[in-house]
Protein backbone atom coordinates (compact mmCIF):
# COMPACT_ATOMS: atom_id res chain seq x y z
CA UNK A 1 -93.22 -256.89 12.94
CA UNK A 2 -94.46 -256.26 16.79
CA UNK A 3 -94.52 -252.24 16.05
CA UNK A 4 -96.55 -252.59 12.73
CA UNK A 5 -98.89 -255.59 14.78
CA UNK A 6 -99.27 -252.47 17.31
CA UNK A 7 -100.18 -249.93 15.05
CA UNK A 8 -102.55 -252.18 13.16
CA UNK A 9 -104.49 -252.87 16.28
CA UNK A 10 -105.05 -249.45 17.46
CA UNK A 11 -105.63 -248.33 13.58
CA UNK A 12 -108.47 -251.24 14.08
CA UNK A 13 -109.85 -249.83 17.41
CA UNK A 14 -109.65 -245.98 16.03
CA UNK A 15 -110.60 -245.86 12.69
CA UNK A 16 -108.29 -243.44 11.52
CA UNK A 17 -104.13 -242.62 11.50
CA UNK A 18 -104.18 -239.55 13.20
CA UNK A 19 -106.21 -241.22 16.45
CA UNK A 20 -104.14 -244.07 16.28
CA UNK A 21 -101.03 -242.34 16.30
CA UNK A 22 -102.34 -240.04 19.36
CA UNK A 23 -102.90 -243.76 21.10
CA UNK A 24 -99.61 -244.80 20.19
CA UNK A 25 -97.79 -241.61 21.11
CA UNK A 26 -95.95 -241.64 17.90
CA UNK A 27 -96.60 -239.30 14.91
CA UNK A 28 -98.96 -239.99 11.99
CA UNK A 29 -95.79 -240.38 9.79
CA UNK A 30 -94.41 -243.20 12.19
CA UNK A 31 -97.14 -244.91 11.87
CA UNK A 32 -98.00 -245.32 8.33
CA UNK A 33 -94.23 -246.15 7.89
CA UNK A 34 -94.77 -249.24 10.76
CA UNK A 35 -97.76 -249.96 8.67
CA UNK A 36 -96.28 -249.57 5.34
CA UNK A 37 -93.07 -252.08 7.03
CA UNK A 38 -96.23 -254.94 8.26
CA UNK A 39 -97.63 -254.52 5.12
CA UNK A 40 -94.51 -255.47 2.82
CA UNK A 41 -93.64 -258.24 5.37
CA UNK A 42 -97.00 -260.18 5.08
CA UNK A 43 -97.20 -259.41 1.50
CA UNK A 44 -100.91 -258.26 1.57
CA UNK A 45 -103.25 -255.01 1.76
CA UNK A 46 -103.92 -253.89 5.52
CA UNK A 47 -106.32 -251.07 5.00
CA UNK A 48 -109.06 -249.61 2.57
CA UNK A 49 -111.05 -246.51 2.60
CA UNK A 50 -114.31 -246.45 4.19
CA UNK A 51 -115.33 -243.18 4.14
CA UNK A 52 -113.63 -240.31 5.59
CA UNK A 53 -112.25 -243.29 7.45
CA UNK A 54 -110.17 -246.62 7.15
CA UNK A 55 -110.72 -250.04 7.84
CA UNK A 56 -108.92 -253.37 7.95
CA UNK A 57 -108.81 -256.04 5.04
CA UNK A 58 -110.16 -259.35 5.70
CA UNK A 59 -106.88 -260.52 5.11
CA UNK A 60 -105.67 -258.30 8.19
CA UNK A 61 -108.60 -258.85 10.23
CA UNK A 62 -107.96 -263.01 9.90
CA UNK A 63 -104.56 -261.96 10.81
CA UNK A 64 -104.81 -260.08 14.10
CA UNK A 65 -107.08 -262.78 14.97
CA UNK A 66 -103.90 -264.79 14.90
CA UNK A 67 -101.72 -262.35 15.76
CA UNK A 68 -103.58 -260.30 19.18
CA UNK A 69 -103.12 -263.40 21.79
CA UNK A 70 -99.06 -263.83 20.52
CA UNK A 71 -98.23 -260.28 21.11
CA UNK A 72 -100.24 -260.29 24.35
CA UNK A 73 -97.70 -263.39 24.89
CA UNK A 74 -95.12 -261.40 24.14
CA UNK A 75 -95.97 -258.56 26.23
CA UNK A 76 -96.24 -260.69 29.26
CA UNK A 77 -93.00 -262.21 28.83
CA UNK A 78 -91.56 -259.21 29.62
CA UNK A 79 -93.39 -259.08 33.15
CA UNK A 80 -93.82 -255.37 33.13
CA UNK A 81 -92.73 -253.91 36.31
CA UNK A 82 -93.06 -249.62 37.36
CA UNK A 83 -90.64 -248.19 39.21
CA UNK A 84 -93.01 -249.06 42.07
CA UNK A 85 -92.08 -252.69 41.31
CA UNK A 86 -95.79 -253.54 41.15
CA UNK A 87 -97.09 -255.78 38.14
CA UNK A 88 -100.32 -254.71 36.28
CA UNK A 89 -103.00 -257.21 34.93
CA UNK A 90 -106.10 -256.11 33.02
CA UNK A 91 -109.07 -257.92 34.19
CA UNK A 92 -112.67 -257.80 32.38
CA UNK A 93 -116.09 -258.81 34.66
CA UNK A 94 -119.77 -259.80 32.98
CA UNK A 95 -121.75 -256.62 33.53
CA UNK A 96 -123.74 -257.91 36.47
CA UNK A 97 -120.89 -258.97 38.59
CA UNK A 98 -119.52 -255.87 38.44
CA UNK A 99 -122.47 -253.89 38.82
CA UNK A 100 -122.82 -255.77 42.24
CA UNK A 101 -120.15 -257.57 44.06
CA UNK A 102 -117.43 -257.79 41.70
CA UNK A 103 -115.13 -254.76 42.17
CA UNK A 104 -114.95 -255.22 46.37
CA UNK A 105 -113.79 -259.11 45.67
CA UNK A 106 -111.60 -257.86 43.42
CA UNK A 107 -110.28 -255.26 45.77
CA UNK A 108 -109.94 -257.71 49.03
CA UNK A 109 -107.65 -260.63 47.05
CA UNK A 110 -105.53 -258.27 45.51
CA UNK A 111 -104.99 -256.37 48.73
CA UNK A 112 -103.62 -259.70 49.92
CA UNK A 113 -100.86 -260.25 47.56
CA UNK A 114 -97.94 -257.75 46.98
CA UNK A 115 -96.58 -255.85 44.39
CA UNK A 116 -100.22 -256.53 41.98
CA UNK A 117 -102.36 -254.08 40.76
CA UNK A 118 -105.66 -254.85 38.52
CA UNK A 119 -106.92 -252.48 35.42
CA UNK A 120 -111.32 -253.14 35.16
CA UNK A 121 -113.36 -253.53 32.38
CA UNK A 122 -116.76 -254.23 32.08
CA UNK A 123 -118.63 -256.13 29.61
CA UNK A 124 -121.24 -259.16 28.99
CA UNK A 125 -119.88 -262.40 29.47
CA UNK A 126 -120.03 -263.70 26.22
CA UNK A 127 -117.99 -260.37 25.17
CA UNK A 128 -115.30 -260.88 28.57
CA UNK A 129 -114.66 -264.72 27.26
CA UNK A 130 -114.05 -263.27 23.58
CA UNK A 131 -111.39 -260.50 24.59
CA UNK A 132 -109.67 -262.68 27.01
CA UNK A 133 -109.38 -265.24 24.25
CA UNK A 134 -108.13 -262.48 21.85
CA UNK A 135 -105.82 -261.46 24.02
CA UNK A 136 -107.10 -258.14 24.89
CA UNK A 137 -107.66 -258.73 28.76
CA UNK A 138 -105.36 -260.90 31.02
CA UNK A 139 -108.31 -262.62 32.86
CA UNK A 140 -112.38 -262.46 32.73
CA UNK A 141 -114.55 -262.73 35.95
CA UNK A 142 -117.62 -264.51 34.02
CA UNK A 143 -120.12 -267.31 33.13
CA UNK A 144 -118.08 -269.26 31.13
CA UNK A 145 -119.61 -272.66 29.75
CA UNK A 146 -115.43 -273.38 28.92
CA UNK A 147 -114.37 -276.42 30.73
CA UNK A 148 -111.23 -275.79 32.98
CA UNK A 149 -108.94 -276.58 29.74
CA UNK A 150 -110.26 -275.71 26.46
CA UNK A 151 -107.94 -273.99 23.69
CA UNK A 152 -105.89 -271.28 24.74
CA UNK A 153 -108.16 -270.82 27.92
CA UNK A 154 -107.62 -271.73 31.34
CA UNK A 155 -110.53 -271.96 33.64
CA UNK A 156 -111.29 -271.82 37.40
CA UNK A 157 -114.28 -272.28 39.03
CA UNK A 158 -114.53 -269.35 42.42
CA UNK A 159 -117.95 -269.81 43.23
CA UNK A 160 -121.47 -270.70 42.18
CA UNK A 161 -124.17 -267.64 42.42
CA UNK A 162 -128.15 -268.64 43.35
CA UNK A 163 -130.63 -266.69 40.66
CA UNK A 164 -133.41 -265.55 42.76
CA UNK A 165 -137.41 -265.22 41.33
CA UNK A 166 -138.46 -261.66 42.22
CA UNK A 167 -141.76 -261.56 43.09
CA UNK A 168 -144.24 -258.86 40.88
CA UNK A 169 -144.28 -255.42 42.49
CA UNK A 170 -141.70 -256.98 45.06
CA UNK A 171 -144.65 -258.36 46.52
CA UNK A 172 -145.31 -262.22 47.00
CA UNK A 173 -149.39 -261.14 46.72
CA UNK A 174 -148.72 -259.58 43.47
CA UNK A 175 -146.89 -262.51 42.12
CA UNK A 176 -150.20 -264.24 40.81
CA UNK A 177 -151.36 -261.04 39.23
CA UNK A 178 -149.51 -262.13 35.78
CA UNK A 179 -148.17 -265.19 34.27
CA UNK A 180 -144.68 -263.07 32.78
CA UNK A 181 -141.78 -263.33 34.10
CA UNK A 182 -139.11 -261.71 33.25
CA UNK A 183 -135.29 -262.67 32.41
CA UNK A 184 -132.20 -262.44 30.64
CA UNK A 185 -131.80 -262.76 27.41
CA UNK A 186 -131.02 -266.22 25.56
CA UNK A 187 -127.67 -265.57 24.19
CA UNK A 188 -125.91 -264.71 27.51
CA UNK A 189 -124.18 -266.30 29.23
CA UNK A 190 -126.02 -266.89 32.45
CA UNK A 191 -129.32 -268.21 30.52
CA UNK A 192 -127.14 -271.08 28.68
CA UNK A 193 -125.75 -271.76 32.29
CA UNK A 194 -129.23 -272.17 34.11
CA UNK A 195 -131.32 -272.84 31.28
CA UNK A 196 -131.92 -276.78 31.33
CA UNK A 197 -132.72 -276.39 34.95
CA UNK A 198 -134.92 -273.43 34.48
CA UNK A 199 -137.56 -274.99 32.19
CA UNK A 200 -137.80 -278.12 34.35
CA UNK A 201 -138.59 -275.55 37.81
CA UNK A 202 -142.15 -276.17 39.04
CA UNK A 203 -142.27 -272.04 39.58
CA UNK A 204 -141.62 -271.32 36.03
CA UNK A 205 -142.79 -274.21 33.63
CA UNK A 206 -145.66 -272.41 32.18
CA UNK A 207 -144.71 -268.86 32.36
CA UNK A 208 -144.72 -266.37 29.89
CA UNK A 209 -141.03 -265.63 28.98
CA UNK A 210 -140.01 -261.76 28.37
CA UNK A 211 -136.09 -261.52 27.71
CA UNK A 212 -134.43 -258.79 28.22
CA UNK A 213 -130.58 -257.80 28.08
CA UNK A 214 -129.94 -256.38 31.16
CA UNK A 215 -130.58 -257.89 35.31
CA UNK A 216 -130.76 -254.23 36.19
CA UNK A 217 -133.62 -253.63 34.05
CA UNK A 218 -135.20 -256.47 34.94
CA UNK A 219 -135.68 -255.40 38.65
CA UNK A 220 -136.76 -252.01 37.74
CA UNK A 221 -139.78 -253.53 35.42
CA UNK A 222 -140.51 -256.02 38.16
CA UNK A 223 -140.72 -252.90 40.86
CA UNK A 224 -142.91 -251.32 38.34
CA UNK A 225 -145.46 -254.76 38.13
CA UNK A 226 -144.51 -255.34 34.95
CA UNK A 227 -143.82 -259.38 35.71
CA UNK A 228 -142.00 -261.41 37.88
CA UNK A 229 -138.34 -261.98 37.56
CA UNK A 230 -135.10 -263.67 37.61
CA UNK A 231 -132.29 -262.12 38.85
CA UNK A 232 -128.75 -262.77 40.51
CA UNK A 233 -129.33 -263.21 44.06
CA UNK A 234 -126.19 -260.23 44.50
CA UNK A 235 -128.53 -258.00 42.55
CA UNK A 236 -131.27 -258.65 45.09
CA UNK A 237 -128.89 -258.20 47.68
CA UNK A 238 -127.40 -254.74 46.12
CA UNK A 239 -130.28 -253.11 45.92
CA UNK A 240 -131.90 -253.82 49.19
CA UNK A 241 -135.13 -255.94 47.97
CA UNK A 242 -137.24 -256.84 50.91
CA UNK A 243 -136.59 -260.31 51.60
CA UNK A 244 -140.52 -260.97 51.25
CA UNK A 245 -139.96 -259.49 47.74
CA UNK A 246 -138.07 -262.47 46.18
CA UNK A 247 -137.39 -266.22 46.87
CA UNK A 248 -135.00 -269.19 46.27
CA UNK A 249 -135.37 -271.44 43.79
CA UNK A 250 -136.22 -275.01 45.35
CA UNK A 251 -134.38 -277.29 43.76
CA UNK A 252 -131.37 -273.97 44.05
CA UNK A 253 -130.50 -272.91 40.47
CA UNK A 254 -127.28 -271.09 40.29
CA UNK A 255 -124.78 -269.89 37.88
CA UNK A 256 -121.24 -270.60 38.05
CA UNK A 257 -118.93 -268.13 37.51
CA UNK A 258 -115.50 -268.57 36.33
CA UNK A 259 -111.72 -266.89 36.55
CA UNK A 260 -110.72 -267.29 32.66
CA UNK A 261 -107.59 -266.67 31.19
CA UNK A 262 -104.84 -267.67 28.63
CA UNK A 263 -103.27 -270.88 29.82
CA UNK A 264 -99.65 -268.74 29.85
CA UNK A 265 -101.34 -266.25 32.51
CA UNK A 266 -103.09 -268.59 34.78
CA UNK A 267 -99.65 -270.08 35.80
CA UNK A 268 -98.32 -267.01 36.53
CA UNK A 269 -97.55 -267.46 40.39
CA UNK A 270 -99.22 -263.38 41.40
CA UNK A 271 -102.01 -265.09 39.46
CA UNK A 272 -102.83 -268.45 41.11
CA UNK A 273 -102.57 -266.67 44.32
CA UNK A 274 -104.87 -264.27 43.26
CA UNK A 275 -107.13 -267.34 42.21
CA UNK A 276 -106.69 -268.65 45.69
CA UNK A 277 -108.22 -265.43 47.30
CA UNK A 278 -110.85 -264.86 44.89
CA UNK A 279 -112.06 -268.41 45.63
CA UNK A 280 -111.87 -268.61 49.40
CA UNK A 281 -112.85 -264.61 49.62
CA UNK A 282 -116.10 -265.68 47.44
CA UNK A 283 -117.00 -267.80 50.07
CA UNK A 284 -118.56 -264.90 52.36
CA UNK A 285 -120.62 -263.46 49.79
CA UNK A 286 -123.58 -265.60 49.42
């Protein structure tokens, strides 16, 4: 059943037999036969045309939904070790961590534990929590509202980020030129984290609200006077805004990021050690 679990996820991320089977490194006839096997043992259709292409059933999309974490399980049982003897792990970050300071925190814990290696991926935080829950990622670097136990997540806090308001035109003058200010959108994961405090800041209560999806963007339109901002204070740091450009929040609004992963990772010993650096490494960046 793991083979024909396999091939139905990469049939799922490809869209077709041929690309799947390239993934897979098998042949297009070892494939549909794994599929054909999967298919008779859960006793319901897989796939169905869509198009020139194929897509999954409901049926087999409610299944892998059930089925991607076990086999992820399953995989890690077998603590995969190269020749090398060094263990992999596939870590995702939210976008704006790793457009910032992400990757070089990342870089100094591992360096301090042997025999560990990490595969990046990048996405939005909402988007890391859902793949490490899925079982498609080992651990997410994010803004998770998930306490430190909740499901089949494990969660550690590593540090606590201040969001910064940029100042219009990076230039405290400009700031009164317009009542907008500019900030991430609602659904993400840093606005549900700060939002409560937010509304009830002095600085902000009567703005003008423009959401957008990105912090990068956001600093570029507030260069360009289209509004004040919020942004990470990493961001601010990253690309070298003049520290008359942007200020502090007063009382400090932050957003906590998180180490999330499946309870049967996080007690992985490589892991909590790698925790343990992320945490105290974290410490210097602020």
């Amino acid at each position: 059943m793991l083979e024909g679990i396999e091939a139905l996820i990469a049939l799922e991320r490809t869209g077709t037999i041929s690309e799947a089977a390239a993934q897979l490194r098998l042949t297009q006839s070892a494939v549909t036969k794994r599929l054909q096997a999967l298919q008779n043992e859960v006793n319901f259709k897989l796939i169905e045309p869509d198009g020139r292409r194929v897509k999954l059933t409901q049926q087999a999309q409610d299944f892998l939904l059930r089925a991607r974490p076990l086999v992820t399980e399953l995989k890690s049982l077998k603590q995969f070790k190269p020749e090398n003897g060094i263990t992999r792990y596939s870590i995702a970050l939210a976008d704006s961590i790793a457009a910032t300071w992400g990757p070089k925190l990342i870089k100094q814990a591992s360096r301090k534990i042997k025999n560990i290696e990490f595969d990046l991926h990048v996405h939005r935080s909402t988007l890391v929590e859902e793949n490490v829950k899925l079982g498609r990622y080992d651990l997410g670097l994010c803004i998770s509202l998930s306490s430190a136990s909740s499901g089949n997540l494990f969660s550690t806090r590593i540090t606590e980020e201040p969001l910064v308001f940029v100042y219009n035109k990076f230039d405290e003058d400009a700031a009164g030129e317009t009542s907008k200010v500019i900030t991430i959108e609602k659904n993400s994961g840093t606005w549900r984290n700060m939002e409560d405090r937010l509304l009830k800041n002095s600085k902000v209560k009567s703005a003008d609200f423009v959401y957008v999806e990105s912090f990068a963007a956001i600093s570029q339109m507030v260069k360009e006077g289209f509004g004040n901002g919020i942004i990470p204070l990493g961001l601010a740091q990253h690309l070298n805004i003049p520290k008359k450009g942007f200020t502090a929040f007063s009382p400090a609004i932050s957003r906590e990021i998180k180490l999330i992963s499946r309870k049967s990772i996080a007690t992985q010993d490589p892991i909590q050690e790698f925790t343990k650096q992320l945490t105290e490494l974290s410490q210097n960046i602020f």
